[in-house]
PDB file of N, CA and C in Angstrom:
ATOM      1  N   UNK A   1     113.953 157.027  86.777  1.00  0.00           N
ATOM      2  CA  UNK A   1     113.372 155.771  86.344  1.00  0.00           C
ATOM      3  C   UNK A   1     113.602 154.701  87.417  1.00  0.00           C
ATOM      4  N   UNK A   2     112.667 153.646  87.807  1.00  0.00           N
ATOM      5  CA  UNK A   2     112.486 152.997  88.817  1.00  0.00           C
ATOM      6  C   UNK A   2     112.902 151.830  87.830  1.00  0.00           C
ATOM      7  N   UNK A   3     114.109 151.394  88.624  1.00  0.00           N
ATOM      8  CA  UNK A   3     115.034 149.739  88.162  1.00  0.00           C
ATOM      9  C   UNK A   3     113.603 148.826  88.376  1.00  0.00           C
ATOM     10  N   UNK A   4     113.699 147.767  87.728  1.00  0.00           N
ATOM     11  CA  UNK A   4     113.000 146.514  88.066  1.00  0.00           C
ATOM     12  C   UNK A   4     113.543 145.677  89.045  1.00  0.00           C
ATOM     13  N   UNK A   5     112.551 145.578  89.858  1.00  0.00           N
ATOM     14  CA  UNK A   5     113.100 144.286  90.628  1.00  0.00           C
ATOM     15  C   UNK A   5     113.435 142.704  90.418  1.00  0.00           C
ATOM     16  N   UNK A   6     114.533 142.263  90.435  1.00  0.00           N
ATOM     17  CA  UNK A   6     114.930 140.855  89.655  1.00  0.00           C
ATOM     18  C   UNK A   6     114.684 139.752  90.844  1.00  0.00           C
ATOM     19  N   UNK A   7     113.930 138.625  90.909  1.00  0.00           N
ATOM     20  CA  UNK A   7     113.639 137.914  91.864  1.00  0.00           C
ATOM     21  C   UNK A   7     114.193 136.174  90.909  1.00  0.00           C
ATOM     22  N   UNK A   8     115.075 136.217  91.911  1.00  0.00           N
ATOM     23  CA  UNK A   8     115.887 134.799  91.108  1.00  0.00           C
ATOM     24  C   UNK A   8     115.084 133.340  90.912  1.00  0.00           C
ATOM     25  N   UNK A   9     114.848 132.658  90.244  1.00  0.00           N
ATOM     26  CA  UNK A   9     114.159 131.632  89.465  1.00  0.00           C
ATOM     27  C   UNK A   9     114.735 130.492  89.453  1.00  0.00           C
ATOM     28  N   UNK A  10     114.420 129.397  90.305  1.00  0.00           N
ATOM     29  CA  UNK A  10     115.199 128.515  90.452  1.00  0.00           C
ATOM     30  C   UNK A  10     114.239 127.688  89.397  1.00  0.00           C
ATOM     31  N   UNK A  11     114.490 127.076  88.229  1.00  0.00           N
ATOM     32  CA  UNK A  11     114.046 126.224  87.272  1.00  0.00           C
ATOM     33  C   UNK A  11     113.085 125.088  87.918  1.00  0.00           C
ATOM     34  N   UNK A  12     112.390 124.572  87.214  1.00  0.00           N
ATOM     35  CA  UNK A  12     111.333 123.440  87.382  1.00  0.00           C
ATOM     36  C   UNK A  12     111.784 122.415  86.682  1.00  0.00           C
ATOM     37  N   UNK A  13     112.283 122.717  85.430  1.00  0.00           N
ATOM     38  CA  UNK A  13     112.740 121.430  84.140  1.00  0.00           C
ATOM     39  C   UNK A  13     114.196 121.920  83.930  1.00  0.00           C
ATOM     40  N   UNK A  14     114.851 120.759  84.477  1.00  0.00           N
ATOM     41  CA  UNK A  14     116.307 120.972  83.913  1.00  0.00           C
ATOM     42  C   UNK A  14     116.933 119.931  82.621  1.00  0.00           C
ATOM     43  N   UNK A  15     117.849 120.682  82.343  1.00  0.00           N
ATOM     44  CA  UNK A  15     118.114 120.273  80.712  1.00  0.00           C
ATOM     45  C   UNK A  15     119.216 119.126  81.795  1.00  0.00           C
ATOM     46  N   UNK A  16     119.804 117.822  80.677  1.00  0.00           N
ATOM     47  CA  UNK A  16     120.360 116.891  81.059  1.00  0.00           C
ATOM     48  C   UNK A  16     121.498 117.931  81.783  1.00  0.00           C
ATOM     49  N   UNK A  17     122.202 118.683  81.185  1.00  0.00           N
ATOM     50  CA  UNK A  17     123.264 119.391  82.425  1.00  0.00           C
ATOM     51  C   UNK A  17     123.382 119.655  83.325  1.00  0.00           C
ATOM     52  N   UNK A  18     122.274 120.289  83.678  1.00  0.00           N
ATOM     53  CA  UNK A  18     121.782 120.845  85.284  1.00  0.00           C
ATOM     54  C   UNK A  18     121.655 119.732  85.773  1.00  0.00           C
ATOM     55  N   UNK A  19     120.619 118.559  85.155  1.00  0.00           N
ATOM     56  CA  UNK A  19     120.588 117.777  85.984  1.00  0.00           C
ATOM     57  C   UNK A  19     121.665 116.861  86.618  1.00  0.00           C
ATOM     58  N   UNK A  20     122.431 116.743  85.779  1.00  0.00           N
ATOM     59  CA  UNK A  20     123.625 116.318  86.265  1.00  0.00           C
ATOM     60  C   UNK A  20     124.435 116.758  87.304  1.00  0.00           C
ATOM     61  N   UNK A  21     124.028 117.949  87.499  1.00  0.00           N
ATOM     62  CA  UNK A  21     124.986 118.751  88.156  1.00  0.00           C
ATOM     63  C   UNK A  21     124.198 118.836  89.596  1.00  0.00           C
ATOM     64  N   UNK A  22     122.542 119.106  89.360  1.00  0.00           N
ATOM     65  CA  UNK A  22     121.969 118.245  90.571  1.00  0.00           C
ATOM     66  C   UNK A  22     122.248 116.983  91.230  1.00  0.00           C
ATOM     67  N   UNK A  23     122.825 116.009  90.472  1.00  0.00           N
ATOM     68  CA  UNK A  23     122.424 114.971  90.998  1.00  0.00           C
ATOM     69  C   UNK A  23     123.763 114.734  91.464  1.00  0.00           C
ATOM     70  N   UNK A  24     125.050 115.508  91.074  1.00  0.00           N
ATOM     71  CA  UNK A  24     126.547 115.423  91.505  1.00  0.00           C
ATOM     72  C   UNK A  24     126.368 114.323  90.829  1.00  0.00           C
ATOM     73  N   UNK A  25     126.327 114.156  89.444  1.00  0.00           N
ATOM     74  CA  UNK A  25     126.808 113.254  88.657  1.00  0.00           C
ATOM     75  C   UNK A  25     127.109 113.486  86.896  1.00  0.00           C
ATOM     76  N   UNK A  26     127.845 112.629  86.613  1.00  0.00           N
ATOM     77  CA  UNK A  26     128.795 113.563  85.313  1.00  0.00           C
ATOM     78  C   UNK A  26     127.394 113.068  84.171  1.00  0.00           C
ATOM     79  N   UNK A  27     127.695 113.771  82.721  1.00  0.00           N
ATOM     80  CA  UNK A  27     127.047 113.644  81.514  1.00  0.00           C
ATOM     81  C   UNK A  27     127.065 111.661  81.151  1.00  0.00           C
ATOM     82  N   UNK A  28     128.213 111.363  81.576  1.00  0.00           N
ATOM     83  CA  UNK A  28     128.462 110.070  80.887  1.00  0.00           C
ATOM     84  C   UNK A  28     128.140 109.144  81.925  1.00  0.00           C
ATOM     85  N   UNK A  29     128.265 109.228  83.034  1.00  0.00           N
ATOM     86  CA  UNK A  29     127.215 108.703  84.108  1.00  0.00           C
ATOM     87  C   UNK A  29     125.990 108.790  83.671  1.00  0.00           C
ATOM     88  N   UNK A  30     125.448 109.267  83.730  1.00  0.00           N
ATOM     89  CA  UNK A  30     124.072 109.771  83.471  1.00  0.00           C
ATOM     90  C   UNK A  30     123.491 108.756  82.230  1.00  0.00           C
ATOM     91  N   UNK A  31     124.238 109.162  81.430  1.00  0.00           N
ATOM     92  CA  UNK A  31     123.746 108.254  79.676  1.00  0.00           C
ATOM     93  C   UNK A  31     124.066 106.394  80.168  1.00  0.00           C
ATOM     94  N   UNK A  32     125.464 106.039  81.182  1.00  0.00           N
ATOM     95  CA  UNK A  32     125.441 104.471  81.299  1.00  0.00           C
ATOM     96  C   UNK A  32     124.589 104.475  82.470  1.00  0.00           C
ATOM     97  N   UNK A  33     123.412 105.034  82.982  1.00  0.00           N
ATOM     98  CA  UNK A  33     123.162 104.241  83.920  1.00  0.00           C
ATOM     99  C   UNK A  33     121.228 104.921  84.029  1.00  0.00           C
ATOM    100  N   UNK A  34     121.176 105.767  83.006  1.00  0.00           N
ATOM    101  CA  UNK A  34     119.626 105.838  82.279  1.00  0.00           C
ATOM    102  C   UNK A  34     118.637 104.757  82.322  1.00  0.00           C
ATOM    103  N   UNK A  35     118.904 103.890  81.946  1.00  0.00           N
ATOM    104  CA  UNK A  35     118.450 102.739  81.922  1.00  0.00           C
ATOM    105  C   UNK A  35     117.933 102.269  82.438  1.00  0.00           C
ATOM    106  N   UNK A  36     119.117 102.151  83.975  1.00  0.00           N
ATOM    107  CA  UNK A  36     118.484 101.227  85.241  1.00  0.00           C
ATOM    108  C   UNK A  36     118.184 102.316  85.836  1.00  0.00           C
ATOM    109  N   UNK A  37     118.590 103.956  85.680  1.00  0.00           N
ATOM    110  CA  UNK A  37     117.542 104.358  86.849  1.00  0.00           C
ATOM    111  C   UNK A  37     115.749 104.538  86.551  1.00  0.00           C
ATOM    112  N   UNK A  38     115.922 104.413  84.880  1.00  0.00           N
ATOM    113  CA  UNK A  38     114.140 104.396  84.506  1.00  0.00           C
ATOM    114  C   UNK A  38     113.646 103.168  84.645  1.00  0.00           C
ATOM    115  N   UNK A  39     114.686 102.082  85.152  1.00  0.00           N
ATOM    116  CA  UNK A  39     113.759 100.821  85.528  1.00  0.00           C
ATOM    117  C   UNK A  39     113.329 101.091  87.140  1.00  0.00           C
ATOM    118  N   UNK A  40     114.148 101.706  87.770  1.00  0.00           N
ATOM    119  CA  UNK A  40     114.159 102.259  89.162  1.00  0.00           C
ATOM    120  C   UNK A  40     112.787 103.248  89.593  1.00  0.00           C
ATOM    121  N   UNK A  41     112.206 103.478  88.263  1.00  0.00           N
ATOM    122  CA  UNK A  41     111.001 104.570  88.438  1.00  0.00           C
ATOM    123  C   UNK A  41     111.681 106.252  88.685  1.00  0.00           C
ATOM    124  N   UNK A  42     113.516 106.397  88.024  1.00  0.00           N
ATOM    125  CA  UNK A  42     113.608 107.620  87.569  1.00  0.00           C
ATOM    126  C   UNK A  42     112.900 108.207  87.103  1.00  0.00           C
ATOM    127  N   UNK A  43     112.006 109.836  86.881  1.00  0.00           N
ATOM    128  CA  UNK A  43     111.329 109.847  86.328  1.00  0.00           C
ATOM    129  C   UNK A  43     112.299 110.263  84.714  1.00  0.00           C
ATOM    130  N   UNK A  44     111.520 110.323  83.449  1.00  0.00           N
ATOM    131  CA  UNK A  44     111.729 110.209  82.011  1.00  0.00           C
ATOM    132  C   UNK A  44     111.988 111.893  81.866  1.00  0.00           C
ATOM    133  N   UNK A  45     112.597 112.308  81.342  1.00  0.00           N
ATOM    134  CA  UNK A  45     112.888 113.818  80.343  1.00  0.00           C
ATOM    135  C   UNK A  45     110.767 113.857  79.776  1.00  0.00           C
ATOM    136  N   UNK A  46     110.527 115.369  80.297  1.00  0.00           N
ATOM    137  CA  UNK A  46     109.359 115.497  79.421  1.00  0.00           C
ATOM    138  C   UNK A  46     109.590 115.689  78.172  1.00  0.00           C
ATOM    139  N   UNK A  47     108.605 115.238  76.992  1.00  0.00           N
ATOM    140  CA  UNK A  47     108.990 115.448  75.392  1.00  0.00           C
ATOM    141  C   UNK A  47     108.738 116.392  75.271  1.00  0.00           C
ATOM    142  N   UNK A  48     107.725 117.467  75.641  1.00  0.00           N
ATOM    143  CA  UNK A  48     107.127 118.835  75.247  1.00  0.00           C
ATOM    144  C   UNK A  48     108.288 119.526  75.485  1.00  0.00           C
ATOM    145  N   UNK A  49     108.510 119.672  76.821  1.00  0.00           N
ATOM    146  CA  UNK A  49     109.274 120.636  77.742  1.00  0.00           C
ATOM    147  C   UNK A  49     110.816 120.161  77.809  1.00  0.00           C
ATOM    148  N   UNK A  50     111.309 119.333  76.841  1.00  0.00           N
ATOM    149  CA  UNK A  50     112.956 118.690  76.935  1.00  0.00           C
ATOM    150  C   UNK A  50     113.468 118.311  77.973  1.00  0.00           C
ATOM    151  N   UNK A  51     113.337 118.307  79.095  1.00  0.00           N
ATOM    152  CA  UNK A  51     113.812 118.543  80.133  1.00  0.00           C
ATOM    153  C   UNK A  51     113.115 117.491  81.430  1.00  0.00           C
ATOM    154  N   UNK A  52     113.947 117.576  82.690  1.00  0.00           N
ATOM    155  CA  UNK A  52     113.645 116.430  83.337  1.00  0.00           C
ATOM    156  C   UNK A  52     112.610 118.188  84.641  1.00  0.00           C
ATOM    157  N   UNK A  53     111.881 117.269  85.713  1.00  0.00           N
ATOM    158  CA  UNK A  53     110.610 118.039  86.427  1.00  0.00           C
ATOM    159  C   UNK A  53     112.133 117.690  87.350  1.00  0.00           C
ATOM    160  N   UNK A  54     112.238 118.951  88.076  1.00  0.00           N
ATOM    161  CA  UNK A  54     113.054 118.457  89.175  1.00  0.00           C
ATOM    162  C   UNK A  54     112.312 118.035  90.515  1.00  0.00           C
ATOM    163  N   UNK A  55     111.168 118.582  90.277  1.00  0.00           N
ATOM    164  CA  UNK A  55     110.692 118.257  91.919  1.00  0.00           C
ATOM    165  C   UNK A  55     110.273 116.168  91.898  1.00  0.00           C
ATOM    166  N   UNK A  56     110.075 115.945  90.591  1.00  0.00           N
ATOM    167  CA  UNK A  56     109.631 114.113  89.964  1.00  0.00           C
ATOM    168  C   UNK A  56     110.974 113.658  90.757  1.00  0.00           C
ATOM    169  N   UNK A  57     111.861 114.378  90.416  1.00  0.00           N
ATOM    170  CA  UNK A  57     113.690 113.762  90.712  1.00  0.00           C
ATOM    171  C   UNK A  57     113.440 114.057  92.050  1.00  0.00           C
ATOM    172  N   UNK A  58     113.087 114.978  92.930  1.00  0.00           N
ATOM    173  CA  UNK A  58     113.361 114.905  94.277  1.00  0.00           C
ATOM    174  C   UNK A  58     112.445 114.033  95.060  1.00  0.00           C
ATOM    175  N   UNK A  59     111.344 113.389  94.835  1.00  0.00           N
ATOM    176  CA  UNK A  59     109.891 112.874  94.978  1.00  0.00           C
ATOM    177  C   UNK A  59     110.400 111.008  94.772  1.00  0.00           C
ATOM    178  N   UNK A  60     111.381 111.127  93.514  1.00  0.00           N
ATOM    179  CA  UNK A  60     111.951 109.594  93.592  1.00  0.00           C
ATOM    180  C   UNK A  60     112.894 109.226  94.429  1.00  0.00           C
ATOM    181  N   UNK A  61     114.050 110.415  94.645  1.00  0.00           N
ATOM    182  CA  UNK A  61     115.095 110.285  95.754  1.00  0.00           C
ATOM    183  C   UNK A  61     114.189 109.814  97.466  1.00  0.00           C
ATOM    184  N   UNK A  62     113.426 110.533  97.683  1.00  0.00           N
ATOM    185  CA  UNK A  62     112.795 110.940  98.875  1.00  0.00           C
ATOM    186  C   UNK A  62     112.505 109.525  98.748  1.00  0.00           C
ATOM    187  N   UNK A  63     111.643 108.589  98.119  1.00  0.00           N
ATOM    188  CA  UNK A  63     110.921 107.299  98.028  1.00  0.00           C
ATOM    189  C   UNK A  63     112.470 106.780  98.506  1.00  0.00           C
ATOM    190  N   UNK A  64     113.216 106.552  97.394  1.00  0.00           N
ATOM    191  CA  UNK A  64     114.575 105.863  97.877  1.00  0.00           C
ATOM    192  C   UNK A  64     115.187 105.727  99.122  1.00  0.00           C
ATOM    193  N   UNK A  65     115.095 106.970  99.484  1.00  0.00           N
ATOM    194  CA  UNK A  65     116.152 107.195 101.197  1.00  0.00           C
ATOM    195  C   UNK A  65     114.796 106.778 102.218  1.00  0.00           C
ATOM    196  N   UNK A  66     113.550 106.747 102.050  1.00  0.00           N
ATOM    197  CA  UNK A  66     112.312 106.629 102.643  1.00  0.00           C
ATOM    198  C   UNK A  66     112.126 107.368 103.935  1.00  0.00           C
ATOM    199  N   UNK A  67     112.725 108.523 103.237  1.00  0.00           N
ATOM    200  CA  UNK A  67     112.351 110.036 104.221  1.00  0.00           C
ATOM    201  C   UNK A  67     110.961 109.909 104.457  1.00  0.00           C
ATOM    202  N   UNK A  68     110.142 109.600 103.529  1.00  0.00           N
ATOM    203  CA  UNK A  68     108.639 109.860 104.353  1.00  0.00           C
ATOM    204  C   UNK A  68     108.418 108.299 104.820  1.00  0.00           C
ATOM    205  N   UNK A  69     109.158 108.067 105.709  1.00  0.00           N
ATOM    206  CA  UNK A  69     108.525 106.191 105.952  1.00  0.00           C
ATOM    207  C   UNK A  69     107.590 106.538 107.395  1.00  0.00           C
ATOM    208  N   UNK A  70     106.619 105.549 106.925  1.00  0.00           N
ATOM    209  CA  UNK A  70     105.951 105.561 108.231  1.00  0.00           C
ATOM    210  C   UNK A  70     106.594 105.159 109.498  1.00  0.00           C
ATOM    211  N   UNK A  71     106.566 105.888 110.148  1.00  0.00           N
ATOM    212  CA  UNK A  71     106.677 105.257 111.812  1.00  0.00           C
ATOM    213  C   UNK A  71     105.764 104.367 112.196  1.00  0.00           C
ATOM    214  N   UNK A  72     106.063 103.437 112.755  1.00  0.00           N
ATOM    215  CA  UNK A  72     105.227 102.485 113.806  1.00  0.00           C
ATOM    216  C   UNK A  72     104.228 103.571 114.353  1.00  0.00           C
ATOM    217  N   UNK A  73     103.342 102.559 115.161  1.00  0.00           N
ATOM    218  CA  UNK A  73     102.523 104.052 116.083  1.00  0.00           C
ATOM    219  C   UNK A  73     103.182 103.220 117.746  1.00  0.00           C
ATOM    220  N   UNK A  74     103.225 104.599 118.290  1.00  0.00           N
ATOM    221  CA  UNK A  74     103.535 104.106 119.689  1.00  0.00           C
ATOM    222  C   UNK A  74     102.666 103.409 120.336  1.00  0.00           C
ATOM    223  N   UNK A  75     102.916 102.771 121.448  1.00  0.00           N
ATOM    224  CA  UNK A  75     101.911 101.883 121.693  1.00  0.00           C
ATOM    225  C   UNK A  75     100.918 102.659 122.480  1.00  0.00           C
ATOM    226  N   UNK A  76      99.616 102.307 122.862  1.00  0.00           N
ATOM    227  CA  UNK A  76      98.505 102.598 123.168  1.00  0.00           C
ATOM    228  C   UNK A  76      98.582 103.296 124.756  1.00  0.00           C
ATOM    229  N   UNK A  77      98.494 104.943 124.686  1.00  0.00           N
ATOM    230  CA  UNK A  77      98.275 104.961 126.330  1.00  0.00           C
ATOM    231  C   UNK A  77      99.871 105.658 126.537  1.00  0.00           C
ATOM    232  N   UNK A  78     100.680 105.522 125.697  1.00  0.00           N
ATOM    233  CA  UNK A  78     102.067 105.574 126.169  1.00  0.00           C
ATOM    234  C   UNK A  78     102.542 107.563 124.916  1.00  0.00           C
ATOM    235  N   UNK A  79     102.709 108.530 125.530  1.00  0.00           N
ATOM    236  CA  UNK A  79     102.980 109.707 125.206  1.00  0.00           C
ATOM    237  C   UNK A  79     104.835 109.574 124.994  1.00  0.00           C
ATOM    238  N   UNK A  80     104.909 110.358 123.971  1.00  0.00           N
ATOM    239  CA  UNK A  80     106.552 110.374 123.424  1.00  0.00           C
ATOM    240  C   UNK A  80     107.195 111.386 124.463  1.00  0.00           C
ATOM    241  N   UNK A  81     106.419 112.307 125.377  1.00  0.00           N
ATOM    242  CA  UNK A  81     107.281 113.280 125.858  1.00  0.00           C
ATOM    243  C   UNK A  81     106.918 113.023 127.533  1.00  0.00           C
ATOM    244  N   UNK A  82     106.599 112.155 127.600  1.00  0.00           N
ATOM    245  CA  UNK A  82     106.315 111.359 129.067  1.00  0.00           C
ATOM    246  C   UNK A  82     107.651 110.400 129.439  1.00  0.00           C
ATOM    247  N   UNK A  83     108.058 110.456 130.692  1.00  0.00           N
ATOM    248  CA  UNK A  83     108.979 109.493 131.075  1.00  0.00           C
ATOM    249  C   UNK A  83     108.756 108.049 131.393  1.00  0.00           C
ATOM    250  N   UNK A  84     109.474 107.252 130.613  1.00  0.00           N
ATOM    251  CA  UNK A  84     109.218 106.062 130.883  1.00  0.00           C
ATOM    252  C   UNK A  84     109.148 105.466 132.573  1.00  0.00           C
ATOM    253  N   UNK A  85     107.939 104.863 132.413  1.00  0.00           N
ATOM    254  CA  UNK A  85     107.883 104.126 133.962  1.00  0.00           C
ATOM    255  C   UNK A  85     108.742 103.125 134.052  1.00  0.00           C
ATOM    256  N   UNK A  86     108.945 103.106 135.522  1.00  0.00           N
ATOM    257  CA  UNK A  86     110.106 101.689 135.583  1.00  0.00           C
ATOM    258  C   UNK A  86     109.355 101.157 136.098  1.00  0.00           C
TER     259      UNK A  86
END
């Protein structure tokens, strides 16, 4: 008999625990400071699905730290892997 192959499942919706445990922050953290992070545009626990979207949680962090911030544009004529003229 041919075993099944088990391919590990990293969750989409985590229950308040996990998420906590994502976010390296405790249960009671979490409940005093709910509040201001859904004024912050945390995203909300879905009602269907109980649970928070983890990729919403990584999508608000990312905004926060402004990993995707635009760069300036270099100036006109001038290449990033060219040596500056003196």
């Amino acid at each position: 008999m041919v075993q099944p192959t088990i391919i590990p499942v990293t969750p989409r919706v985590l229950n308040t625990a996990s998420l906590c445990i994502y976010l390296g922050r405790s249960p009671t953290w979490l409940a005093q400071n709910r509040g201001v992070l859904e004024a912050q545009g945390f995203p909300r626990p879905d009602p269907l699905l109980g649970g928070y979207d983890r990729l919403a949680v990584d999508l608000w962090l990312d905004g926060r730290s402004e990993i995707f911030r635009v760069e300036t544009a270099p100036l006109a004529g001038s290449r990033s892997w060219e040596k500056p003229v003196r």
